[in-house]
Protein backbone atom coordinates (compact mmCIF):
# COMPACT_ATOMS: atom_id res chain seq x y z
CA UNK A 1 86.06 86.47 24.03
CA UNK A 2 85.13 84.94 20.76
CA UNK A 3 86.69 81.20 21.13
CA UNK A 4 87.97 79.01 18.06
CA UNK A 5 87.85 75.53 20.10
CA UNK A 6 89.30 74.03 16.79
CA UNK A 7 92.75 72.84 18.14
CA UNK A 8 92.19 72.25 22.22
CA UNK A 9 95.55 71.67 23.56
CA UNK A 10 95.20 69.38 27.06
CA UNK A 11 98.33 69.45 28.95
CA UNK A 12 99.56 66.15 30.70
CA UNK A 13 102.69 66.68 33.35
CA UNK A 14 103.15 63.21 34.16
CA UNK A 15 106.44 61.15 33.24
CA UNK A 16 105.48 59.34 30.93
CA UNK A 17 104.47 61.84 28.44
CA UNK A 18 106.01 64.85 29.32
CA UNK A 19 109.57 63.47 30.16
CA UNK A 20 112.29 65.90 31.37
CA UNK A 21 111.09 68.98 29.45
CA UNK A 22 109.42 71.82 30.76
CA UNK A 23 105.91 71.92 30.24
CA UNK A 24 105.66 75.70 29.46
CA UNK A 25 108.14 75.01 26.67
CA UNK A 26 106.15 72.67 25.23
CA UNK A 27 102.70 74.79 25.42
CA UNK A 28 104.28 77.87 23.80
CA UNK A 29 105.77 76.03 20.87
CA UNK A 30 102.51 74.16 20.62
CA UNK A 31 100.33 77.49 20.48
CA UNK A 32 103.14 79.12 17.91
CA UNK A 33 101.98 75.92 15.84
CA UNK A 34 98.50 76.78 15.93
CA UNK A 35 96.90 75.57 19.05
CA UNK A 36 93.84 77.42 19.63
CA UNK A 37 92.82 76.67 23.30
CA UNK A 38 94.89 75.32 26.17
CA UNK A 39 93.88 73.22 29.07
CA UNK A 40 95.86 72.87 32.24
CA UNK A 41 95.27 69.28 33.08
CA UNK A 42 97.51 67.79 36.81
CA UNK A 43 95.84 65.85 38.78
CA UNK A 44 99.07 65.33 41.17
CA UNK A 45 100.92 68.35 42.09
CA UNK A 46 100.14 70.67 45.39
CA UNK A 47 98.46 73.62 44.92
CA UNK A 48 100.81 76.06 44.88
CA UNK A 49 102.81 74.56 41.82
CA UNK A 50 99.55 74.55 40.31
CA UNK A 51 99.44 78.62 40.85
CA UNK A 52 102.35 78.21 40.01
CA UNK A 53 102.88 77.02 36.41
CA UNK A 54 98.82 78.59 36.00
CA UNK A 55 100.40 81.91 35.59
CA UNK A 56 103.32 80.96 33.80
CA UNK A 57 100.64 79.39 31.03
CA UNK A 58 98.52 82.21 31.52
CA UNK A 59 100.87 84.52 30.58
CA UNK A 60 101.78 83.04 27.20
CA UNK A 61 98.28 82.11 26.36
CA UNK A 62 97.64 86.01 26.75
CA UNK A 63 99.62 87.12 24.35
CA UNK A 64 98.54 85.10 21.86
CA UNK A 65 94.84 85.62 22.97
CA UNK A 66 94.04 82.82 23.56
CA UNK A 67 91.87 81.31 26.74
CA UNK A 68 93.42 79.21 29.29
CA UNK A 69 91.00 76.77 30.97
CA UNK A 70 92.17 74.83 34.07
CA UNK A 71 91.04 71.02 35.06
CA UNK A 72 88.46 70.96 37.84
CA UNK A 73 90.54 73.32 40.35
CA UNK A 74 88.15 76.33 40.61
CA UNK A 75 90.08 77.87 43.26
CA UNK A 76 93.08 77.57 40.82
CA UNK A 77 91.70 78.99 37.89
CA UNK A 78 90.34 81.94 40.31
CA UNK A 79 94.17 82.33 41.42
CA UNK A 80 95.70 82.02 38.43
CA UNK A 81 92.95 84.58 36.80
CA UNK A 82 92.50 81.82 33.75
CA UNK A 83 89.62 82.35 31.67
CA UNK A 84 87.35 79.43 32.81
CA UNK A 85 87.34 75.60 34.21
CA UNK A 86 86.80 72.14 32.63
CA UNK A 87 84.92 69.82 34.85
CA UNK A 88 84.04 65.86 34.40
CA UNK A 89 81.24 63.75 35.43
CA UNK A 90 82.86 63.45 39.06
CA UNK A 91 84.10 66.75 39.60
CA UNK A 92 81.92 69.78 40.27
CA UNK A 93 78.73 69.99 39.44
CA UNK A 94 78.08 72.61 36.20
CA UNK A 95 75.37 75.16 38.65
CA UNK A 96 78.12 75.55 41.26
CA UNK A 97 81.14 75.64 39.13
CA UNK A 98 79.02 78.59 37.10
CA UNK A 99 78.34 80.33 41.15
CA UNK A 100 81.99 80.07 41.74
CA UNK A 101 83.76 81.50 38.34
CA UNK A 102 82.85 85.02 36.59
CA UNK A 103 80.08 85.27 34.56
CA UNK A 104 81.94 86.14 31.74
CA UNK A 105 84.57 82.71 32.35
CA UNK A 106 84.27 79.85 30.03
CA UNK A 107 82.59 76.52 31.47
CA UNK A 108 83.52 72.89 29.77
CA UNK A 109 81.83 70.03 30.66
CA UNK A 110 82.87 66.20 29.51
CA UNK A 111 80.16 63.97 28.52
CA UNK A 112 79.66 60.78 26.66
CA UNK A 113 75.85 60.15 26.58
CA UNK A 114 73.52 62.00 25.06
CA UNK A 115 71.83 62.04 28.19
CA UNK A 116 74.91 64.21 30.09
CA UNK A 117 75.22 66.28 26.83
CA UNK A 118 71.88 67.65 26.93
CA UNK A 119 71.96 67.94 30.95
CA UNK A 120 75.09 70.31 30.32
CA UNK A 121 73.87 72.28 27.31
CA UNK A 122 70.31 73.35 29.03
CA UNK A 123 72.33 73.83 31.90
CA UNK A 124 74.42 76.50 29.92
CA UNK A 125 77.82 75.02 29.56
CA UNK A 126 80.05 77.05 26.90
CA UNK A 127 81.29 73.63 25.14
CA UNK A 128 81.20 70.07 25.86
CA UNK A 129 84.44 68.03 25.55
CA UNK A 130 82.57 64.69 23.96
CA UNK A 131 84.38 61.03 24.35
CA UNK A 132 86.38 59.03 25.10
CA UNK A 133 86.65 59.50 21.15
CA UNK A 134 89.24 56.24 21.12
CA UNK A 135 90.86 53.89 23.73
CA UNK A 136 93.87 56.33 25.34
CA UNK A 137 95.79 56.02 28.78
CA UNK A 138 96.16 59.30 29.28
CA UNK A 139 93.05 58.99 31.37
CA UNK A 140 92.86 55.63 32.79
CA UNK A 141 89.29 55.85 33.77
CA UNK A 142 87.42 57.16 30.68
CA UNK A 143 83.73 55.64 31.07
CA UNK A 144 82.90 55.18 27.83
CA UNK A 145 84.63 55.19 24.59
CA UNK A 146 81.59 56.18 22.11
CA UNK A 147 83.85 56.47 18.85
CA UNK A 148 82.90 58.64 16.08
CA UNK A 149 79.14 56.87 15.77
CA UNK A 150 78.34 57.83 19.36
CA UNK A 151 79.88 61.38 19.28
CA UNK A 152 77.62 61.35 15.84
CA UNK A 153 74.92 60.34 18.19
CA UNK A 154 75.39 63.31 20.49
CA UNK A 155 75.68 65.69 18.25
CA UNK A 156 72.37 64.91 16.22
CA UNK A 157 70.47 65.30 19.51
CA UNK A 158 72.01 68.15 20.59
CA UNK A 159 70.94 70.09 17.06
CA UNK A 160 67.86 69.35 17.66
CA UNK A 161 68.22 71.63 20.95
CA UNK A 162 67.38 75.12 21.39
CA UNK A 163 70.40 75.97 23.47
CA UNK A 164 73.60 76.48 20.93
CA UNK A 165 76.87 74.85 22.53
CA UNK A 166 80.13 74.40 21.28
CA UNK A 167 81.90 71.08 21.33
CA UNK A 168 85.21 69.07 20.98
CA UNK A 169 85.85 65.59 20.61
CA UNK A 170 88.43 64.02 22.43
CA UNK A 171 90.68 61.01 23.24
CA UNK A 172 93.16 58.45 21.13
CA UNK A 173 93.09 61.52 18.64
CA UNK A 174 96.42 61.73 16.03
CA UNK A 175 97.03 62.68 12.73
CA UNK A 176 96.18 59.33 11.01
CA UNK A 177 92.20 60.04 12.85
CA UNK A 178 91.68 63.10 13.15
CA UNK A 179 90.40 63.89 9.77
CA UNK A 180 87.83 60.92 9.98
CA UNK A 181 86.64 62.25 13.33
CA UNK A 182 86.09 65.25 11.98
CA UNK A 183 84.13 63.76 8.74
CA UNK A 184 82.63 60.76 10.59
CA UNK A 185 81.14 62.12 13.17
CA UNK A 186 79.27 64.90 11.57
CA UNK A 187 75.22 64.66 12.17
CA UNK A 188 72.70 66.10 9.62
CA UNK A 189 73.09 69.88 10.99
CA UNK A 190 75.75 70.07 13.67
CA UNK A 191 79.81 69.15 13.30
CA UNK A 192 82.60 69.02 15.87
CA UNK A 193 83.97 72.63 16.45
CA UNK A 194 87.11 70.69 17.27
CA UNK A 195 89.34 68.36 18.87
CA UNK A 196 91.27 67.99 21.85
CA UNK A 197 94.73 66.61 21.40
CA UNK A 198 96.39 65.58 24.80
CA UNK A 199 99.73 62.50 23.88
CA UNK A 200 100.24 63.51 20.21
CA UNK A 201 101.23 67.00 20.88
CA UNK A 202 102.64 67.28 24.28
CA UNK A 203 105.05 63.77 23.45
CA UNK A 204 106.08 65.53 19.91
CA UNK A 205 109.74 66.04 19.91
CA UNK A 206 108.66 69.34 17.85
CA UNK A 207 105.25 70.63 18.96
CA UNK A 208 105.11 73.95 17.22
CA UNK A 209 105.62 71.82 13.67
CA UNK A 210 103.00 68.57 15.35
CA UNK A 211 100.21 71.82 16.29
CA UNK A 212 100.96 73.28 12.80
CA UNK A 213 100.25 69.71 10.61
CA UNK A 214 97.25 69.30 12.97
CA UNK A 215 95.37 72.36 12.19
CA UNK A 216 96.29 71.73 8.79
CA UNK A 217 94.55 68.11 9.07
CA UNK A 218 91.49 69.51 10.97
CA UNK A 219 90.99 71.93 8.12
CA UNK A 220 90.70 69.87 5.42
CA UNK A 221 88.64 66.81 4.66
CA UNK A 222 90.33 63.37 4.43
CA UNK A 223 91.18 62.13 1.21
CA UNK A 224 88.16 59.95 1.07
CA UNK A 225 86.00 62.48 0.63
CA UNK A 226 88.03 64.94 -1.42
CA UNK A 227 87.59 61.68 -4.24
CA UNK A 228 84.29 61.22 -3.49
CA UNK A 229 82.10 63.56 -5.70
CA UNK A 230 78.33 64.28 -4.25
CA UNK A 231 76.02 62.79 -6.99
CA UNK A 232 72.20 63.70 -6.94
CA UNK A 233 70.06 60.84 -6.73
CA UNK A 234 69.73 58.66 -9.61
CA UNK A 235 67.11 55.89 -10.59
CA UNK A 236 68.10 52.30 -11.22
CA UNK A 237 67.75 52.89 -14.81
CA UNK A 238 70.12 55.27 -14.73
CA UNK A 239 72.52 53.92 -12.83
CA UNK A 240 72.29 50.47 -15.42
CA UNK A 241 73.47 52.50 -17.79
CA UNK A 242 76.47 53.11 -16.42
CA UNK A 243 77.82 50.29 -15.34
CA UNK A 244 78.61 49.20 -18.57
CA UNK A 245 81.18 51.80 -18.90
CA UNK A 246 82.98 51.03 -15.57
CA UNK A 247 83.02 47.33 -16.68
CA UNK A 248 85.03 48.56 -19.64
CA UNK A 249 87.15 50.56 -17.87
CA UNK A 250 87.99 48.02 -14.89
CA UNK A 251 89.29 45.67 -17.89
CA UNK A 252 91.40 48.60 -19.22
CA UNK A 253 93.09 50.07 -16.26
CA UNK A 254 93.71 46.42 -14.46
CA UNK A 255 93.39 47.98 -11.00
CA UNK A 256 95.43 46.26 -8.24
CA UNK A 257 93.06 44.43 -5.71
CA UNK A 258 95.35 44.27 -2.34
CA UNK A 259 93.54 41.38 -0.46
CA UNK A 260 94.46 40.33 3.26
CA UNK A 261 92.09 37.19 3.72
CA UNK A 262 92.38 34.34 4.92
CA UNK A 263 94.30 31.18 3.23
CA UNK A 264 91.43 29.29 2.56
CA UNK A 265 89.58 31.61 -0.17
CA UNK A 266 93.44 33.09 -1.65
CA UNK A 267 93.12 31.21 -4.57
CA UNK A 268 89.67 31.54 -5.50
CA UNK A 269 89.71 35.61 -5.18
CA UNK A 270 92.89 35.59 -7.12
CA UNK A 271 91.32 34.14 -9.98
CA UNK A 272 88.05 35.96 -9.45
CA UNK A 273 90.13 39.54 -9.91
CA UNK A 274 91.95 37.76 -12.91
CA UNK A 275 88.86 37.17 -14.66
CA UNK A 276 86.81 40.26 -14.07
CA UNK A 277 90.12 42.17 -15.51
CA UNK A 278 91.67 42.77 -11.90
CA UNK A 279 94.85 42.33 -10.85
CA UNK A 280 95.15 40.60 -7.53
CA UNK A 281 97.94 40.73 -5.25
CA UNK A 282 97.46 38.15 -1.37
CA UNK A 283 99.58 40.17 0.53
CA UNK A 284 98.72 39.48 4.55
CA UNK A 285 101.91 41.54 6.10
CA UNK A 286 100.58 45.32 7.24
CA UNK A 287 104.06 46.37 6.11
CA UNK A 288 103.88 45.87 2.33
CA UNK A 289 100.54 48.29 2.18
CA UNK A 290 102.17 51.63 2.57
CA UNK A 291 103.70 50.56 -0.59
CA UNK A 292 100.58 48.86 -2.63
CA UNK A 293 98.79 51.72 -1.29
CA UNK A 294 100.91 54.12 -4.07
CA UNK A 295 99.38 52.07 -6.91
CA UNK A 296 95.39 53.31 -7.11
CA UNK A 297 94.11 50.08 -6.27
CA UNK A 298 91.72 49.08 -3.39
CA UNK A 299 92.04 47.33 -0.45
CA UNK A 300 90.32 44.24 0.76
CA UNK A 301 89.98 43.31 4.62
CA UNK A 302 88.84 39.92 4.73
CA UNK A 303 88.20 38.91 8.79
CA UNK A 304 88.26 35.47 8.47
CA UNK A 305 91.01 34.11 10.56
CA UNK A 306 91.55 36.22 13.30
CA UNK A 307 94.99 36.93 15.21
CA UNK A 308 96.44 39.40 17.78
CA UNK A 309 98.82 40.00 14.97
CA UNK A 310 96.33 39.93 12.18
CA UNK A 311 94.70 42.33 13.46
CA UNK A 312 97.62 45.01 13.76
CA UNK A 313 98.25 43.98 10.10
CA UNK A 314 94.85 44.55 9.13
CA UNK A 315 95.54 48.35 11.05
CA UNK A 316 98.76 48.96 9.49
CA UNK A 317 97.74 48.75 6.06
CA UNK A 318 94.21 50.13 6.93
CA UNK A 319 96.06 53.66 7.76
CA UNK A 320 98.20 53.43 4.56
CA UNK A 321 95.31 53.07 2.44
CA UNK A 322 93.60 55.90 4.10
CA UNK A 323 96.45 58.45 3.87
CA UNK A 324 96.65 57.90 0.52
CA UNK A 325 92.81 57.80 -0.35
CA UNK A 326 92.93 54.59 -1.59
CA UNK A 327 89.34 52.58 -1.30
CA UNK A 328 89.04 49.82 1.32
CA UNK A 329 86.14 46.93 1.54
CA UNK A 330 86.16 45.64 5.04
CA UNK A 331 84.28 42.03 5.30
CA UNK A 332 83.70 41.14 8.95
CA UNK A 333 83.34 37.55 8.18
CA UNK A 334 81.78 35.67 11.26
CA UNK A 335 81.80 39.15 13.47
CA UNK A 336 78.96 37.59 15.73
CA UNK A 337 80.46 34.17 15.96
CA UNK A 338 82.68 34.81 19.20
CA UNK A 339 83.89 37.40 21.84
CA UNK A 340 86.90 37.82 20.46
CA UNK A 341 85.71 38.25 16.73
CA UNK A 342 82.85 41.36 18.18
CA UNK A 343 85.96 43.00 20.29
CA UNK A 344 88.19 42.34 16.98
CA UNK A 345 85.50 44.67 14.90
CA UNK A 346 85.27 47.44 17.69
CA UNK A 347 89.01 47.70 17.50
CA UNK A 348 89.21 47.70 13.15
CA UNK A 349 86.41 50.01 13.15
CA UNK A 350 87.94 52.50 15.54
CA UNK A 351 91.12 52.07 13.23
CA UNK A 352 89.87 54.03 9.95
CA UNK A 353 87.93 54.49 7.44
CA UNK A 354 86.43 51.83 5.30
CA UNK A 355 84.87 52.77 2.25
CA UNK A 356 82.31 49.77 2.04
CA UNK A 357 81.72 47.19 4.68
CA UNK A 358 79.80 43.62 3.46
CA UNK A 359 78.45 41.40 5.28
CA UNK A 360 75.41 38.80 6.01
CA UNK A 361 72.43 40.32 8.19
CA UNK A 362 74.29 38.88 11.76
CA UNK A 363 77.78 40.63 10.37
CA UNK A 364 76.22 43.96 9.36
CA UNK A 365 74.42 44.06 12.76
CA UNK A 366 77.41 43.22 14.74
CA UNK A 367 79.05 46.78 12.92
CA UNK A 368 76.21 48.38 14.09
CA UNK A 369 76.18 47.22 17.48
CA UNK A 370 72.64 45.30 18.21
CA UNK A 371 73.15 41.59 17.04
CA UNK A 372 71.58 39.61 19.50
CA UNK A 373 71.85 36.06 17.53
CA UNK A 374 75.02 33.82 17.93
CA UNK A 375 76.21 33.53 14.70
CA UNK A 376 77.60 29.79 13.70
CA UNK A 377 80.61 29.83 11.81
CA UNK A 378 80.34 32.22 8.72
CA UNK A 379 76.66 31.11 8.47
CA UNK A 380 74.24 34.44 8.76
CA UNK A 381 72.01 32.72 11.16
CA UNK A 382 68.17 32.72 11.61
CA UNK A 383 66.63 35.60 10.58
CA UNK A 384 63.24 36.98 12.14
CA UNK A 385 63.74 40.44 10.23
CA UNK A 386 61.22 41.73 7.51
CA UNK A 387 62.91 43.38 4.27
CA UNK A 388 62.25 46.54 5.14
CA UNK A 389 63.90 46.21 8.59
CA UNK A 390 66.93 44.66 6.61
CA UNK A 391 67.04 47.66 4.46
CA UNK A 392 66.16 50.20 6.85
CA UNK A 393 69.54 48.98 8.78
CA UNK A 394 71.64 49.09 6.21
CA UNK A 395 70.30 52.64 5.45
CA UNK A 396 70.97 53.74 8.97
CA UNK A 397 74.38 51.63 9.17
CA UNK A 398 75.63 53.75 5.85
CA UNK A 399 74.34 57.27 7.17
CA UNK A 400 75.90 56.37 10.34
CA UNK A 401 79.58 55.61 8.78
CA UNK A 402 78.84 57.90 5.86
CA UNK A 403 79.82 55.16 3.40
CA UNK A 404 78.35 52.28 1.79
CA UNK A 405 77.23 49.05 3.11
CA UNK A 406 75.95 45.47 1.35
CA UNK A 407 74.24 42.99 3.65
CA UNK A 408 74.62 39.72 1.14
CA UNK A 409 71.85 37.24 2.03
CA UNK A 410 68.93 35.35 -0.89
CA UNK A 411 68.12 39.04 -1.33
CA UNK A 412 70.91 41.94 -1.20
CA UNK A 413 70.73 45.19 0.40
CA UNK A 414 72.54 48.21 -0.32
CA UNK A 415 72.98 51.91 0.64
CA UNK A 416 74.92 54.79 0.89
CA UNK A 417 72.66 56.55 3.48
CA UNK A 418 70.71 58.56 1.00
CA UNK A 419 69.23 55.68 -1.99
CA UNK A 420 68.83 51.79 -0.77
CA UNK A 421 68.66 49.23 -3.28
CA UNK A 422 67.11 45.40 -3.18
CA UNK A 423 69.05 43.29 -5.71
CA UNK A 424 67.85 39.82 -6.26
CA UNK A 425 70.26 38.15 -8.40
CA UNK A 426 72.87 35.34 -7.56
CA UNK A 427 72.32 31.32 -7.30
CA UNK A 428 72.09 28.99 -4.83
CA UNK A 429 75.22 27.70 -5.65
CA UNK A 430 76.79 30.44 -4.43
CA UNK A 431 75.91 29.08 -1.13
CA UNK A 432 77.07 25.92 -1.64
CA UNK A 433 80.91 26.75 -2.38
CA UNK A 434 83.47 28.08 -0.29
CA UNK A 435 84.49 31.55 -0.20
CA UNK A 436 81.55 33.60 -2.64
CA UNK A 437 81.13 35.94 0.06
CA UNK A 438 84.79 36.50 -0.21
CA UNK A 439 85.19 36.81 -3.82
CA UNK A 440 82.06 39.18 -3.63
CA UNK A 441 84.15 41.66 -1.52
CA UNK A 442 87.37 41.30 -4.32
CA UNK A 443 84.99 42.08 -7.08
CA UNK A 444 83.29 45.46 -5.30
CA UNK A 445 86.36 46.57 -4.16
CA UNK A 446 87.84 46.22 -7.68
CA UNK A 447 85.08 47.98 -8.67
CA UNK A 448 86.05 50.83 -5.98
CA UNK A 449 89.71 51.26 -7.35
CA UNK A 450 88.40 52.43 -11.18
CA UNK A 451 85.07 54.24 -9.72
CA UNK A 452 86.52 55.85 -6.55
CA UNK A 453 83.86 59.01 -7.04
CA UNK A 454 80.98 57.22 -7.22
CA UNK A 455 81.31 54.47 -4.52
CA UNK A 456 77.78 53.29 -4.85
CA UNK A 457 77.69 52.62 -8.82
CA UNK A 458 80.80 50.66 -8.45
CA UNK A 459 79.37 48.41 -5.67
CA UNK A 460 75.98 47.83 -7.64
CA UNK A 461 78.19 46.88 -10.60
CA UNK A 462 80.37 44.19 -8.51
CA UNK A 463 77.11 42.77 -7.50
CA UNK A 464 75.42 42.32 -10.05
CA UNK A 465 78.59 41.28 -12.29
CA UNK A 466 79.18 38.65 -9.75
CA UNK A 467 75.58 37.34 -9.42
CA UNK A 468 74.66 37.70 -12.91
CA UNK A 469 77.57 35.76 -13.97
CA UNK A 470 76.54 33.10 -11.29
CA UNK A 471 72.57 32.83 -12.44
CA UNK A 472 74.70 32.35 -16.68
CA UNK A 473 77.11 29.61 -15.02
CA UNK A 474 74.46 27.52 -13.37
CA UNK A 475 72.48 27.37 -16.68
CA UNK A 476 75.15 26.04 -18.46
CA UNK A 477 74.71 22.45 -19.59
CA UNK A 478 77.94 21.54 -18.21
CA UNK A 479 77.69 22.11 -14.79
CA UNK A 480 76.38 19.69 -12.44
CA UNK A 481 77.34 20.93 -8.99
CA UNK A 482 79.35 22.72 -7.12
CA UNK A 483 82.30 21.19 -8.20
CA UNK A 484 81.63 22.17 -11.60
CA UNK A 485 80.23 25.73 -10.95
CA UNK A 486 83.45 27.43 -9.68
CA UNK A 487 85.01 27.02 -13.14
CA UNK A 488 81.63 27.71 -14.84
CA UNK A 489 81.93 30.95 -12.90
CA UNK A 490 84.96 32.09 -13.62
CA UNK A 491 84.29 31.47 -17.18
CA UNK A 492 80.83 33.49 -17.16
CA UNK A 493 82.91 35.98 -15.18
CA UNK A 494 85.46 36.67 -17.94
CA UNK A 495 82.68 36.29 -20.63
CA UNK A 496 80.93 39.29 -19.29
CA UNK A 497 83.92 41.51 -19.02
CA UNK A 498 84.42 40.59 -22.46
CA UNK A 499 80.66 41.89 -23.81
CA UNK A 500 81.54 44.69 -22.09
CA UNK A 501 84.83 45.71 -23.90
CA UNK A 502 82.63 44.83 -27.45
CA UNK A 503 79.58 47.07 -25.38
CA UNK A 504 77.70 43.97 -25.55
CA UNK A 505 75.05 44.82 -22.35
CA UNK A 506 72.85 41.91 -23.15
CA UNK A 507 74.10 40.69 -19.96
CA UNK A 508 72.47 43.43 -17.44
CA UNK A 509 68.91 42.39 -18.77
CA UNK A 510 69.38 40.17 -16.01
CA UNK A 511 69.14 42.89 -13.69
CA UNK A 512 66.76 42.54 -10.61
CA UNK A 513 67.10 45.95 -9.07
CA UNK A 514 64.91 47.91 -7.64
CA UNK A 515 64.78 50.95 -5.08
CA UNK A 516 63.40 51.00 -1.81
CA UNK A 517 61.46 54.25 -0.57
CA UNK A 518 61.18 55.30 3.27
C-alpha cells in the first residue's frame, strides 16, 4: 500500500502516559483526527496481550486503511497479521527482520547518524524513524538527540543516495515544534515525510481534536516563514538603497523592542531603541511575552546572566513569539565561557526558532557546535581563523538554521545562507564600553519588527546604523573617551534617524560593505 507517513502515531501503554483509559480508545479517536500511521509500541506486557490488543488495533487501522506497524516483536506482528515491524539499533537486525516478515510488509528502522541512515537505506528499509528529534522520557535511553541540524544532516546525505527512503522525525515533538522541525530540518533536495508523535497525542484528553490540529500544523509552514518573502539575490548597492527607507519607517511605526537581558546593559539598550525611533520595553518574566508578543515588535534574548529560571523565561516567551510570528534575535553572550552556558544554548536552541542569532567568532561557533577555545568572560577570544573561514561559518551556520547570523568582531560577518557580507564599520570604542554587543542585538532586532520579510536588509541596516553612528560620535570634538562616547552615540544615533525622515542618506557613504563569493 501507498503510505502517507505524515502523522506516525507511536503508542505508549505505560502509566504514566496512558493513565486509566483504554488504549484502543485513544488510537481510534487519534486516527478519526487524522493520524496517518500507527505504531504499537510495549515493551512490558506478555505476549499474548500483545496478540491481544495487535488485533484489536489492527482492526481499526483497517478500516481506515491505514498500516499498523508493531515495535520489534516480529513474531507479533506475524500473529497479529500487521502490516510490518519497527526495529532500533538493538533490536533485530534490518536482513533478518526483512527474512522473517512478507515481502510486501513495511520495514522501519531508527537511526541517528548518518552513518546508520545510509546502512538502513542501501539495506532497503521502507522509512527511517530519525532522532531523538528533542530530549523526551518516553524512551529513557535515546542515544543521541541530533535536533533539527542533525536530522538536516541526515537527510542531505541521504539525497545524495540512489536508494529513495521515506523518513520521520521523532521525539520531544508538540505543537509549539513541530512546524520548525518540519521547516528546519529540510536539506537542499530532501524534507521529512513526517513526524512521529508518541506523549502529545496519546496524553491528550481529546486525541481525535490533538491528531486533527497536528496535521493541520504539519501542513503548513510556521509563521516565520509565511512572513518571510524569498528575495532573489541583490548586490550591496542595491540593498544601500534601501535601507534608507526602513530607517524611515522604523521612526514612523515605533516598533516595540521586547528585551530580556541582563541588568547590567537595561539602561543602555533602552536608550539605544529610544534614539533609533524604537520603543523599548525590559521585561525579564517569560509570562508577560504571550502578551508583548500581540504587538508586532521583536524579541531580544540577551544570554548574559544565566539561571535555571532564566532560562525557562527565555523559553516561555521564545514560544510566544514564535506562535505569533513575531521576530526574535538570540545573543548567546559568553556561550563558550562555561559548561553550563554551552548546555544553556543546546537547550534555547532546541526551544524555537530564532530569526537572527549574533555573536563574536567563539559564540557563533559554540551555536554551531565546534568551539574548541575557552572563551573568557564575554571576550571573543584568540582567533587563529582566516576571513574566509569566518565567513564561510557563518554561511554554513545560516543555511544550517535557515536564518540569519552576524558574527560581530573588528570585521563583521553576515549571512542568510545564500549572500555573505563583510562590513567593516564601527570604532574601537565600541570595545571599550559596556554592553555594544548588546545594544547591537536591540538595534537589528528593531530593525526585524518593521522589515519582517526581508530579514537580511533589516540586519545590514542595524549594523551599519549602529557602527556608522559610532565611527560620527568618535569624530566629534567633544568626546574624549569612553565616558564621553556613550552620549556622543546616542546623539549620532538619533541624528541619523533624523536624516533619514528628511531622506538625508549622506550618512550611508560611510558604508564599508562588500560581498563575499564562494
Amino acid at each position: 500500500m501507498a503510505v502517507d507517513y505524515s502523522l506516525y502515531l507511536v503508542t505508549d501503554s505505560t502509566d504514566a502516559i496512558l493513565g486509566t483509559r483504554d488504549l484502543v480508545t485513544v488510537v481510534s479517536e487519534a486516527i478519526e483526527g487524522g493520524v496517518t500511521v500507527v505504531q504499537f509500541r510495549d515493551k512490558t506486557s506478555e505476549t499474548a496481550d500483545l496478540i491481544r490488543i495487535g488485533k484489536q488495533l489492527h482492526n481499526i487501522t483497517k478500516q481506515h486503511r491505514i498500516p499498523l506497524l508493531i515495535n520489534d516483536r516480529v513474531d507479533v506482528a506475524l500473529a497479529v497479521g500487521a502490516e510490518g515491524i519497527h526495529i532500533g539499533q538493538d533490536d533485530m537486525d534490518l536482513a533478518t527482520a526483512q527474512q522473517l516478515m512478507r515481502t510486501d510488509s513495511i520495514i522501519g528502522v531508527t537511526c541517528s547518524t548518518i552513518e546508520e541512515a545510509r546502512e538502513a537505506a542501501c539495506g532497503g528499509a521502507s522509512y527511517l524513524g530519525i532522532g531523538t528529534m528533542f530530549a523526551t522520557s518516553t524512551k529513557e535511553n535515546a542515544k543521541h538527540v541530533i535536533g533539527t541540524a542533525g536530522t538536516k544532516a541526515i537527510l542531505s546525505s541521504l539525497s545524495a543516495m540512489d536508494e529513495k527512503v521515506a523518513t520521520v522525525a521523532i521525539g520531544g515533538i508538540n505543537a509549539d515544534n513541530v512546524q520548525r522541525v518540519m521547516f528546519q530540518s529540510k536539506a537542499t533536495f530532501k524534507g521529512l515525510d513526517g513526524v512521529a508523535i508518541v506523549s502529545t497525542i496519546m496524553t491528550a484528553k481529546d486525541p481525535r481534536r490533538t491528531a486533527k490540529e497536528m496535521r493541520m500544523l504539519i501542513g503548513n509552514p510556521p509563521p516565520s516563514v509565511i512572513r518571510n518573502v524569498t528575495k532573489t539575490k541583490r548586490s550591496v548597492q542595491e540593498l544601500l538603497q534601501q535601507i534608507p527607507d526602513i530607517v524611515r519607517k522604523l521612526g514612523h511605526t515605533m516598533p516595540l523592542c521586547h528585551n530580556m537581558t541582563n541588568f547590567v546593559v537595561q539602561n543602555f539598550a533602552a536608550n539605544v531603541a529610544l534614539s533609533i525611533g524604537a520603543s523599548p520595553i525590559m521585561a525579564n518574566h517569560g509570562g508577560e511575552a504571550e502578551d508583548l508578543a500581540k504587538l508586532a515588535g521583536a524579541l531580544v534574548i540577551n544570554m548574559g546572566t544565566v539561571t535555571p529560571e532564566g532560562i525557562l523565561n527565555y523559553l516561555q516567551a521564545l514560544r510566544a513569539y514564535n506562535s505569533k510570528g513575531g521576530p526574535v534575535l538570540y545573543d548567546p553572550i559568553g556561550a563558550g565561557a562555561t559548561q553550563i552556558r554551552r548546555e544553556a544554548v543546546k537547550v534555547l536552541m532546541s526551544g524555537g526558532y530564532f530569526d537572527v542569532i549574533k555573536g563574536n567568532e567563539n559564540e557563533i561557533k559554540t551555536v554551531w557546535g565546534e568551539s574548541t577555545i575557552q572563551q573568557r568572560g564575554v571576550d571573543s577570544g584568540t582567533s587563529d581563523s582566516s576571513s574566509f573561514e569566518k565567513a564561510l561559518l557563518v554561511k554554513k551556520l545560516a543555511a544550517r538554521e535557515r536564518n540569519v547570523i552576524i558574527m560581530t568582531g573588528a570585521v563583521d560577518y553576515l549571512s542568510d545562507g545564500e549572500q555573505t557580507f563583510e562590513i567593516r564599520n564601527g570604532d574601537a570604542y565600541l570595545g571599550r564600553i559596556t554592553g555594544s554587543g548588546c545594544t547591537l542585538g536591540t538595534t537589528v532586532a528593531a530593525f526585524t519588527a518593521v522589515a519582517k520579510q526581508d530579514k537580511i536588509l533589516a540586519a545590514l541596516a542595524g549594523i551599519l546604523m549602529f557602527e556608522i553612528a559610532a565611527e560620527q560620535a568618535a569624530r566629534r570634538q567633544d568626546v574624549k573617551g569612553p565616558g564621553t562616547f556613550v552620549p556622543a552615540f546616542l546623539d549620532e544615533l538619533s541624528i541619523i534617524a533624523q536624516d533619514a525622515e528628511k531622506g538625508d542618506k549622506a550618512w550611508l557613504q560611510a558604508a564599508k560593505v562588500v560581498e563575499i563569493e564562494f
